[in-house]
Protein backbone atom coordinates (compact mmCIF):
# COMPACT_ATOMS: atom_id res chain seq x y z
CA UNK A 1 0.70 -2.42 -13.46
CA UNK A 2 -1.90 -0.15 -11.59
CA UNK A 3 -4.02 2.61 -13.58
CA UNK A 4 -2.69 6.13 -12.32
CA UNK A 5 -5.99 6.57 -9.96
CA UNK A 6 -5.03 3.38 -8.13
CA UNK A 7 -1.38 4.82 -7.79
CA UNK A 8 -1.91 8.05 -6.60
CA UNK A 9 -4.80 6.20 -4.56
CA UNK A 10 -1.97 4.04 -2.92
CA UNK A 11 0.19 7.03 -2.43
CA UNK A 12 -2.48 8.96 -0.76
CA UNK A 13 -2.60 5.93 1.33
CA UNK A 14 1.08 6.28 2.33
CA UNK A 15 0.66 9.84 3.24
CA UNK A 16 -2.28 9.00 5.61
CA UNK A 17 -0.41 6.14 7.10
CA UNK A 18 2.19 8.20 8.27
CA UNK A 19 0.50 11.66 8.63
CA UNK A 20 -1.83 9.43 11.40
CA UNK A 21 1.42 7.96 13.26
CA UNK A 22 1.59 9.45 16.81
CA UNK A 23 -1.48 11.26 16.65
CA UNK A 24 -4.98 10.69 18.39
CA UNK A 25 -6.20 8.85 15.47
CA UNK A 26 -3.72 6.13 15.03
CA UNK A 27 -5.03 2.99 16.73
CA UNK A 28 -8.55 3.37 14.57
CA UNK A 29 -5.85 4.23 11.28
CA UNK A 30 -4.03 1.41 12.27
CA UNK A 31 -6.81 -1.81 12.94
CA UNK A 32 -8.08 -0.64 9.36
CA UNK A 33 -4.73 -0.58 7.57
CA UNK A 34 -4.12 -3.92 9.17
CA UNK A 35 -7.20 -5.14 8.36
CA UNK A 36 -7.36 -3.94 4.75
CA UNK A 37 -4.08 -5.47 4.35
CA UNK A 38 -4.55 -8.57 5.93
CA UNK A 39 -8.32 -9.13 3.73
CA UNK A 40 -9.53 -11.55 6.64
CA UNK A 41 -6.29 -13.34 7.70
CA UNK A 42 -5.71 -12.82 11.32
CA UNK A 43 -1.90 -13.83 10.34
CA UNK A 44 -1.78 -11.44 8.09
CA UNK A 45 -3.49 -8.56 9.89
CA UNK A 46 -1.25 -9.03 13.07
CA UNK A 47 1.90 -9.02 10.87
CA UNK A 48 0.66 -5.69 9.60
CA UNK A 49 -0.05 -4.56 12.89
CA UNK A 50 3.43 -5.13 14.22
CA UNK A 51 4.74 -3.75 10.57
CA UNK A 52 2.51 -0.63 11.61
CA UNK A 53 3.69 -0.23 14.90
CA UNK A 54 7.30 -0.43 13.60
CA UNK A 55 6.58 2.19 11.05
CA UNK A 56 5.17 4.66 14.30
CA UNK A 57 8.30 3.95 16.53
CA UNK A 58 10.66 4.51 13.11
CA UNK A 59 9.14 8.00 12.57
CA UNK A 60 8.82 8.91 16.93
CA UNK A 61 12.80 8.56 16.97
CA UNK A 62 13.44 9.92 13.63
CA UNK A 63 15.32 13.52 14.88
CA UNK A 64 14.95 16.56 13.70
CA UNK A 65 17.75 16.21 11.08
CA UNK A 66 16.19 13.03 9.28
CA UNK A 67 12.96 13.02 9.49
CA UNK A 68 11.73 14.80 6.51
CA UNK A 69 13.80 11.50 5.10
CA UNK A 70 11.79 9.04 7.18
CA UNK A 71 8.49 10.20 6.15
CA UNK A 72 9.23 10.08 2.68
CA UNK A 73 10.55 6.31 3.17
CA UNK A 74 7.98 5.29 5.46
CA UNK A 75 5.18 6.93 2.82
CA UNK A 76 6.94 4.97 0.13
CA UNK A 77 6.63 1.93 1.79
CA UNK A 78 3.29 2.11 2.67
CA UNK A 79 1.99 3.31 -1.11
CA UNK A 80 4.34 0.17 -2.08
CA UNK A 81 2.07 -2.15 0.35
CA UNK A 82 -1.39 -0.69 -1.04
CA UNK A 83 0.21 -1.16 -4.74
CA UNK A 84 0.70 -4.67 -4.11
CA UNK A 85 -2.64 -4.97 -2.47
CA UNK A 86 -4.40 -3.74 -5.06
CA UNK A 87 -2.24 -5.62 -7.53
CA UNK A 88 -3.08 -8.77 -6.75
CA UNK A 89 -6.98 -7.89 -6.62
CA UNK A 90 -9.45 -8.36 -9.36
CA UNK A 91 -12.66 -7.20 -10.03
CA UNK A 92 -15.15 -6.64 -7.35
CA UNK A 93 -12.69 -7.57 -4.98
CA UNK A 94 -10.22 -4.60 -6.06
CA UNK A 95 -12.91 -2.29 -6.11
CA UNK A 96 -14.02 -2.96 -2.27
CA UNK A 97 -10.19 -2.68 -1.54
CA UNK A 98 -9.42 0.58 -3.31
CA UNK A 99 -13.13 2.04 -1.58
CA UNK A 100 -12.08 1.41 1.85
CA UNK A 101 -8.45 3.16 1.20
CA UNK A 102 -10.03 5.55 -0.42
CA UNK A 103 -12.09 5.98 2.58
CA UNK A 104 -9.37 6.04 5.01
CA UNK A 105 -7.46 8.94 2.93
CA UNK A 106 -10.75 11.06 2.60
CA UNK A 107 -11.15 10.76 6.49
CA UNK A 108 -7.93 11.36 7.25
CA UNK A 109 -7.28 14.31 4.52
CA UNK A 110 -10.00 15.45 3.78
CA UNK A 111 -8.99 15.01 -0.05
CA UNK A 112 -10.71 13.91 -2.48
CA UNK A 113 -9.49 10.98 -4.44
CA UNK A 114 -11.59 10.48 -7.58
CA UNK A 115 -13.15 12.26 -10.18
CA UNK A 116 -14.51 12.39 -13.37
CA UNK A 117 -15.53 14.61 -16.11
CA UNK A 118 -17.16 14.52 -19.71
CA UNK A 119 -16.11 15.56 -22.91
CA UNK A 120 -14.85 18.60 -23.31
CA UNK A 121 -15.16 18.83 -19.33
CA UNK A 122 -12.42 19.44 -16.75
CA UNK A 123 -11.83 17.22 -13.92
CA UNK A 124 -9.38 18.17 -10.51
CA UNK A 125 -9.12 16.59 -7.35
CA UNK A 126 -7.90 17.77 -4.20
CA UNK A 127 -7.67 21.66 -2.74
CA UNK A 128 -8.03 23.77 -5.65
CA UNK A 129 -8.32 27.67 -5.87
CA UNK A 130 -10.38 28.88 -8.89
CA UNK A 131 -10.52 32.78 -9.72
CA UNK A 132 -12.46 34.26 -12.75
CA UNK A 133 -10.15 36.61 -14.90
CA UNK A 134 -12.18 37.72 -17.53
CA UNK A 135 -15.62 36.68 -18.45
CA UNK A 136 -15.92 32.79 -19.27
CA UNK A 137 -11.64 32.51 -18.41
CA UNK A 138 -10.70 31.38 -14.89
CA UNK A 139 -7.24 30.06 -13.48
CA UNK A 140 -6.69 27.48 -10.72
CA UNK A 141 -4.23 26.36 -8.85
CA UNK A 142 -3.60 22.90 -7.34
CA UNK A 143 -0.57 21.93 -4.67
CA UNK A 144 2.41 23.16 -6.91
CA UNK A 145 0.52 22.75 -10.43
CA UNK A 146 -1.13 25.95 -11.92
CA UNK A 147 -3.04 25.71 -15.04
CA UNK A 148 -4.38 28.77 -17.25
CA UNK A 149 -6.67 28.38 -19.72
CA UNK A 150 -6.09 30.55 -22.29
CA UNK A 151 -8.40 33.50 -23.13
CA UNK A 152 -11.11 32.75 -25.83
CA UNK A 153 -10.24 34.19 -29.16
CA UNK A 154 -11.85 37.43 -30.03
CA UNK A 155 -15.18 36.62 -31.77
CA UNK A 156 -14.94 38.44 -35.80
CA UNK A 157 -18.21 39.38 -36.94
């Protein structure tokens, strides 16, 4: 089983994947999906190439009606490709892997994937909002999540 950075990593993955279908960028999206997936085998990276173009014709004649449904299956199946990818990866090997996804998903996005923070520190990815409140207090808000400190107890003296 994959950390939760590697999942959400592979997810992100999905969403690029299909956000890129039909647009401008899709043959450059495409070659490096295919070749990420394929990890050298020309096999491998053709089958992905015809699994991509599949995908991209799947969402062009998904109507109106269905195609909030498509996306969400064809995102699924692409997070469920990277999860196997980076599954069966150890090591160094994983680490190139999950770099050049999250490479792809940064480019594409504009997102970013990873990050850290020390004790007592708070980390959040992606497009966050902070505002200050009240000296030392802020709030911030992330996609649907919100998250309010609370306010510092008075100080007694």
């Amino acid at each position: 089983m994959l950390e939760a950075a590697l999942t959400a990593l592979a997810a992100a993955g999905g969403t690029a994947v299909v956000q890129a279908a039909g647009t401008d960028a899709w043959d450059g999206v495409k070659a490096r999906v295919a070749r990420l997936l394929g990890r050298g085998d020309q096999n491998r990276e053709q089958a992905e190439l015809e699994r991509l173009d599949q995908a991209a014709s799947t969402l062009q004649a998904a109507g109106a009606d269905e195609g909030e449904l498509v996306r969400a299956r064809q995102e699924s199946s692409w997070q469920t490709r990277f999860e196997a990818l980076l599954e069966n990866l150890a090591g160094e090997e994983r680490g190139r892997a999950a770099a050049q996804l999250r490479a792809l998903v940064e480019e594409r996005t504009g997102a970013v994937t990873e990050v850290s923070a020390g004790d007592g520190g708070v980390a959040v990815g992606g497009n966050v909002n902070i505002r200050a409140e009240h000296a030392g207090v802020a709030a911030w808000t992330m996609g649907d999540v919100s998250v309010n400190p609370p306010s510092p107890s008075p100080r007694r003296g």
